[in-house]
C-alpha atoms as a PDB file:
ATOM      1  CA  UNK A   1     196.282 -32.536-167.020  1.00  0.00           C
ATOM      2  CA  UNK A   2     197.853 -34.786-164.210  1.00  0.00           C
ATOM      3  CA  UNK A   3     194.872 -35.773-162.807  1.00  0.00           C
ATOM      4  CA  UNK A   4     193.343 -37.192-165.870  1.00  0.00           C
ATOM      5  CA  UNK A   5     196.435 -38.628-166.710  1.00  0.00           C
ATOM      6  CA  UNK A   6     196.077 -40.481-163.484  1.00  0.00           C
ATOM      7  CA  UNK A   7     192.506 -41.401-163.502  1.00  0.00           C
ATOM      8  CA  UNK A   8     193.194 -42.916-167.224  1.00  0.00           C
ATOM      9  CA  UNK A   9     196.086 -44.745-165.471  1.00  0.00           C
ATOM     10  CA  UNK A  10     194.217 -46.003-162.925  1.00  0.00           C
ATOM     11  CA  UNK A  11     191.459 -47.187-166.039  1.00  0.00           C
ATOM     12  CA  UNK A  12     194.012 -48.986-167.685  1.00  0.00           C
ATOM     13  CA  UNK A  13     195.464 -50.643-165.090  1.00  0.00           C
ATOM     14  CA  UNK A  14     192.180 -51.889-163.844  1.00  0.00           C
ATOM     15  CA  UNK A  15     191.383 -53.104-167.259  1.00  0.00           C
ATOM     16  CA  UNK A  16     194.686 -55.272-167.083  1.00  0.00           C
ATOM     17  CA  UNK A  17     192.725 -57.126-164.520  1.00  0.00           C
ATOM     18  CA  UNK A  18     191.750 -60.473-165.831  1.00  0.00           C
ATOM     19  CA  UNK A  19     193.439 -59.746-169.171  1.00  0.00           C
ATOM     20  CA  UNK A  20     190.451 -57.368-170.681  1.00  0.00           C
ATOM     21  CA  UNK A  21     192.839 -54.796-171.887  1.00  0.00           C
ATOM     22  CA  UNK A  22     195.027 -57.061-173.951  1.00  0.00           C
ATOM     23  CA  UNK A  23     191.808 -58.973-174.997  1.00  0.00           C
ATOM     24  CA  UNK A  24     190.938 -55.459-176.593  1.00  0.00           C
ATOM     25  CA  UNK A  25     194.039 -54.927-178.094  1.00  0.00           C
ATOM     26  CA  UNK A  26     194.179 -58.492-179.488  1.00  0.00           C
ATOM     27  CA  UNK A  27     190.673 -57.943-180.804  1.00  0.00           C
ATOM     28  CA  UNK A  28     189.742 -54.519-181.220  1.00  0.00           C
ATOM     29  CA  UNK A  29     186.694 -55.117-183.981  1.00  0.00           C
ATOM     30  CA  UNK A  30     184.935 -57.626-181.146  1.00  0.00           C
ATOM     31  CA  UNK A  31     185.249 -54.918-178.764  1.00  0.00           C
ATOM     32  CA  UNK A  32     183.909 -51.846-180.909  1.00  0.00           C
ATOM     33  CA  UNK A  33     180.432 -52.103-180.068  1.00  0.00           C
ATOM     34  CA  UNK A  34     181.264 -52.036-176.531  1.00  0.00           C
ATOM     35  CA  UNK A  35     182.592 -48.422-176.488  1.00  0.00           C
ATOM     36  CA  UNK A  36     181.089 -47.086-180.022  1.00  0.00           C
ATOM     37  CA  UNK A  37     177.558 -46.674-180.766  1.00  0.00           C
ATOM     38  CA  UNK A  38     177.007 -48.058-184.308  1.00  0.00           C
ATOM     39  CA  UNK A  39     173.236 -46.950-184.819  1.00  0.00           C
ATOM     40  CA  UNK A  40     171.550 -49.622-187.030  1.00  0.00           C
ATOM     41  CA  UNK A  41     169.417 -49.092-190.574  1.00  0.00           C
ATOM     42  CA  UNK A  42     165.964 -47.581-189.558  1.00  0.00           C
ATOM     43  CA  UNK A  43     163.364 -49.820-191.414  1.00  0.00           C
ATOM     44  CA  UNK A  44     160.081 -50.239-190.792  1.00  0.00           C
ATOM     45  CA  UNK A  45     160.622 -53.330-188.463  1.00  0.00           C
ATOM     46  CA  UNK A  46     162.941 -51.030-186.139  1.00  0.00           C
ATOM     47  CA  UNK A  47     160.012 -48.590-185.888  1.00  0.00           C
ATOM     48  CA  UNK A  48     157.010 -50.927-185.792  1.00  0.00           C
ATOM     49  CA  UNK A  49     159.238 -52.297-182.300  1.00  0.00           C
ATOM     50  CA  UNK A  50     159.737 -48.804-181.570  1.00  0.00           C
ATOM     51  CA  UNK A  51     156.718 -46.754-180.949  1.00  0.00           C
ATOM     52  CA  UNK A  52     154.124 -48.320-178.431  1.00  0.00           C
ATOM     53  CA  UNK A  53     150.457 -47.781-180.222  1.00  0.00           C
ATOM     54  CA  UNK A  54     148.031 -46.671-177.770  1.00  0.00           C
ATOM     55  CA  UNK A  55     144.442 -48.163-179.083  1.00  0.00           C
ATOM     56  CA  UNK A  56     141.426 -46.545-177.225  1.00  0.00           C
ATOM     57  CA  UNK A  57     137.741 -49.452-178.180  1.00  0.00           C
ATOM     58  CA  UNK A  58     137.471 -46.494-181.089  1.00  0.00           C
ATOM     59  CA  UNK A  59     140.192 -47.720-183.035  1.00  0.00           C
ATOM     60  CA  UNK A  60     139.121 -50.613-185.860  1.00  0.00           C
ATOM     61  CA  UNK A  61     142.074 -53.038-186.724  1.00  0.00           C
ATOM     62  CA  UNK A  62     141.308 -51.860-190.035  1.00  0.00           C
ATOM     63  CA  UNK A  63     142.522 -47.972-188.949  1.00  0.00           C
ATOM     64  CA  UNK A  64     145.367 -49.304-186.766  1.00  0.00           C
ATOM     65  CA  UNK A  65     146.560 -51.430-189.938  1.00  0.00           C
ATOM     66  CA  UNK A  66     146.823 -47.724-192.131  1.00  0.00           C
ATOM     67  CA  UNK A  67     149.764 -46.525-189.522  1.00  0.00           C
ATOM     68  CA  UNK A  68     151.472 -49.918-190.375  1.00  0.00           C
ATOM     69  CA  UNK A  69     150.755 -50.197-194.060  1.00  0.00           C
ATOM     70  CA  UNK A  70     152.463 -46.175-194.403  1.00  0.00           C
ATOM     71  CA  UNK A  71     155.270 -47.460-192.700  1.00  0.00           C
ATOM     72  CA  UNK A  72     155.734 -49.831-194.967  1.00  0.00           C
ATOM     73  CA  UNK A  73     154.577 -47.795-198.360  1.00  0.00           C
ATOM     74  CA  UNK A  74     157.590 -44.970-197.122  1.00  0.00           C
ATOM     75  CA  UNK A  75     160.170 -47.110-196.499  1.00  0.00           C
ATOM     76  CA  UNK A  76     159.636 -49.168-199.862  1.00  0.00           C
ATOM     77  CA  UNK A  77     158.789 -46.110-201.650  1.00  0.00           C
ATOM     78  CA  UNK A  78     162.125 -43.967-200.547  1.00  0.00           C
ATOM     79  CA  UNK A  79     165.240 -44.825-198.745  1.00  0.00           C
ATOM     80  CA  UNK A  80     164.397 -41.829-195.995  1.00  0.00           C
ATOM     81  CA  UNK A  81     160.890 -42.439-195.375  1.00  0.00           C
ATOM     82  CA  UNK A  82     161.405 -44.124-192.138  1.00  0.00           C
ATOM     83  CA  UNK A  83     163.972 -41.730-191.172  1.00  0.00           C
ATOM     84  CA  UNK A  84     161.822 -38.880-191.962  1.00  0.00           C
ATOM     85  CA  UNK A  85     159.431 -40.488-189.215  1.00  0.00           C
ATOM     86  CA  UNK A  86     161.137 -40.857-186.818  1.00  0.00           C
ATOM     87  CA  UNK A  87     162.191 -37.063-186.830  1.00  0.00           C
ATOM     88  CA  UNK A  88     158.760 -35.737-187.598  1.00  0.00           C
ATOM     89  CA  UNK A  89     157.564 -37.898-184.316  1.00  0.00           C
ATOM     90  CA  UNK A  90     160.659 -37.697-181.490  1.00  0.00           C
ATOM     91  CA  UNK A  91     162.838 -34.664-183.172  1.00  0.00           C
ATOM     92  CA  UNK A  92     166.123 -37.175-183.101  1.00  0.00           C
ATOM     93  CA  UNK A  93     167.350 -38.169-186.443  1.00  0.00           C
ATOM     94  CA  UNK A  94     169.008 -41.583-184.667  1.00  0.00           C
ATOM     95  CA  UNK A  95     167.808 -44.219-181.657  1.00  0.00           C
ATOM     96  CA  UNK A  96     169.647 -43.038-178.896  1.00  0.00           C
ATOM     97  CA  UNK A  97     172.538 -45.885-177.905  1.00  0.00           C
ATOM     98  CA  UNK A  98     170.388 -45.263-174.559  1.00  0.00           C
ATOM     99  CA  UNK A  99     167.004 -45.733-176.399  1.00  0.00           C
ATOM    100  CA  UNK A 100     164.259 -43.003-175.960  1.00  0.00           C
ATOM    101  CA  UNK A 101     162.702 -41.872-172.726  1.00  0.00           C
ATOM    102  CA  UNK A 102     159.663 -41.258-172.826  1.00  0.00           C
ATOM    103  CA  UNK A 103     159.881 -44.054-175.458  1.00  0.00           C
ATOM    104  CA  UNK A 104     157.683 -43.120-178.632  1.00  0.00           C
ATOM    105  CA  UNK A 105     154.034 -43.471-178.598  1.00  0.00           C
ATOM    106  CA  UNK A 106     150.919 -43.185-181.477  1.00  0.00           C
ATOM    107  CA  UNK A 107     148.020 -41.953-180.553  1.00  0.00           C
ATOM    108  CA  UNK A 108     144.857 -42.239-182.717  1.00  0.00           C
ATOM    109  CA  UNK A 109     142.969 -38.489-182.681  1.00  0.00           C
ATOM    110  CA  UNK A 110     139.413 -39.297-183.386  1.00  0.00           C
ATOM    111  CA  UNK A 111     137.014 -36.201-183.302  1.00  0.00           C
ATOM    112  CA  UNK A 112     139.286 -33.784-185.075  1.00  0.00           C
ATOM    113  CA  UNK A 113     137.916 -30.510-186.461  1.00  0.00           C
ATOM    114  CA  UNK A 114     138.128 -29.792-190.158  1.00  0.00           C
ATOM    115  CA  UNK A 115     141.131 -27.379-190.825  1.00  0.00           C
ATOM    116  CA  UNK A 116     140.792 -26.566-194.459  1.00  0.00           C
ATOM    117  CA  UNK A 117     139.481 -30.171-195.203  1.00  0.00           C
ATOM    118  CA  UNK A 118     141.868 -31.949-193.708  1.00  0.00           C
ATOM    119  CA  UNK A 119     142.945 -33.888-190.910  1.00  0.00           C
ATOM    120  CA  UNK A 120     146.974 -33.868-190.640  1.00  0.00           C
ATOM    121  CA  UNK A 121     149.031 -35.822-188.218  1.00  0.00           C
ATOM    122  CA  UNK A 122     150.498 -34.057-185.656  1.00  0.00           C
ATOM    123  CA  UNK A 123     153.902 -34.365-183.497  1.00  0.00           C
ATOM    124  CA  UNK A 124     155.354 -34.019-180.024  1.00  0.00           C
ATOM    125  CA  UNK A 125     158.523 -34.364-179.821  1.00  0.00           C
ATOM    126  CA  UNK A 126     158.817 -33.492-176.332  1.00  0.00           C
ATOM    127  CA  UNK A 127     156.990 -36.674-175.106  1.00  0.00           C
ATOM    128  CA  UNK A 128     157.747 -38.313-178.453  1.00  0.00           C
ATOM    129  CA  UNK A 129     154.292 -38.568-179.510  1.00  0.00           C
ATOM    130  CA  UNK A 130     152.867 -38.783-182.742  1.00  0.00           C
ATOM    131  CA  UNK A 131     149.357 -38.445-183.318  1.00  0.00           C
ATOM    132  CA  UNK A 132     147.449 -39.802-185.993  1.00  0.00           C
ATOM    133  CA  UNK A 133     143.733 -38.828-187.603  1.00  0.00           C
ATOM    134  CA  UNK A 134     141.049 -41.675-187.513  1.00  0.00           C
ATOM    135  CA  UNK A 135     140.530 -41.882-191.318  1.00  0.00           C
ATOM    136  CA  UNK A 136     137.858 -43.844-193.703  1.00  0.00           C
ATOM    137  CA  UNK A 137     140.511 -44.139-196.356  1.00  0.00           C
ATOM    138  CA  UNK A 138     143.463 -45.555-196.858  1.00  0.00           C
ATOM    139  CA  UNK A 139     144.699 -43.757-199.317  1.00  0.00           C
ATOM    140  CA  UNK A 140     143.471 -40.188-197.717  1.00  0.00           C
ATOM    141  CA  UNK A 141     145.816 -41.728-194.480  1.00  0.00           C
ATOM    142  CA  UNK A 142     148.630 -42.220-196.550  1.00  0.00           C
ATOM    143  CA  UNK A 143     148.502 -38.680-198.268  1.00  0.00           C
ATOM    144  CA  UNK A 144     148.279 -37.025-195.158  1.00  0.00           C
ATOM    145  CA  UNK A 145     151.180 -38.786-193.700  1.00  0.00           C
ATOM    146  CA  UNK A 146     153.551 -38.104-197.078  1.00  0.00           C
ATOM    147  CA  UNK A 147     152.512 -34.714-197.124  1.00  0.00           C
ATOM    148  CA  UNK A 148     152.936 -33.962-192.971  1.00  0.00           C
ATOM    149  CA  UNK A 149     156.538 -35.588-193.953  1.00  0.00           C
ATOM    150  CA  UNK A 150     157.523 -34.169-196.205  1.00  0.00           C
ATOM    151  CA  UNK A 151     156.499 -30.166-195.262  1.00  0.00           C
ATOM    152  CA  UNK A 152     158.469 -30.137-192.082  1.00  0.00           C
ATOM    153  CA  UNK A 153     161.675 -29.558-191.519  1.00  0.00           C
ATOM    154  CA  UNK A 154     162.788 -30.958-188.259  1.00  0.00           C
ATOM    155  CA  UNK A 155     164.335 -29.007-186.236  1.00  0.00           C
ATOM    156  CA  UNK A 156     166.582 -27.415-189.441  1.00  0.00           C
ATOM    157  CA  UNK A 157     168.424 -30.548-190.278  1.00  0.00           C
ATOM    158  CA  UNK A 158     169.443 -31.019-193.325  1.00  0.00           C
END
């Protein structure tokens, strides 16, 4: 206990340097973000900066559009949606203060087999990768996503 006591001495004395410490103590609410990770409102802007979209000359701007356009149907359509995602693709259900390393990736899966008629998006969270089926629909896209969303759990958090 007396060596931390000293080594949190020795912190506030060097923070008296230059006048930082009273500067914090005169305005603690400027100083908050410095120590305190606030994490801001996932939306689909925050995720669309996110995840890094690697296009292979298969993917149509039409089919890289349907990963945008779901990002923007779930986060108008429920308050979660984009939380949800980010979950289902990197496991974490926050940005890091640090941000994510590997930072999150979309990959388009082209030649899928047929599992039971459909193609579902699949997850990585190891590597933060979330891959995505090459579909003719829009619609067909979307359902895939809501229903890949909504059926997992991540990780058993509530």
């Amino acid at each position: 206990l007396y060596l931390l006591m000293i080594y949190f001495y020795r912190f506030r004395e060097g923070m008296k340097t230059l006048g930082v410490l009273d500067a914090i103590r005169m305005h603690p609410d400027a100083f908050r973000p410095l120590f305190f990770h606030e994490p801001s409102p996932l939306t689909a802007d925050v995720l669309e900066q996110l995840f890094e979209i690697r296009l292979s000359a298969e993917v149509l701007p039409a089919r890289f559009n349907f990963f945008f356009g779901v990002l923007w149907c779930i986060s108008f359509s429920e308050q979660e949606g984009p939380l949800q995602l980010l979950v289902f693709a990197t496991g974490a259900n926050a940005i890091p203060p640090l941000g994510f390393s590997p930072q999150p990736s979309v990959d388009f899966l082209h030649e899928l087999p047929l599992r039971q008629g459909r193609h579902l998006p699949t997850a990585n969270t190891c590597i933060n990768c979330l891959r995505l089926p090459v579909l003719k629909k829009f619609e067909d896209f979307k359902e895939t996503m809501e229903f890949a969303l909504k059926n997992t759990q991540g990780f058993g958090q509530d």
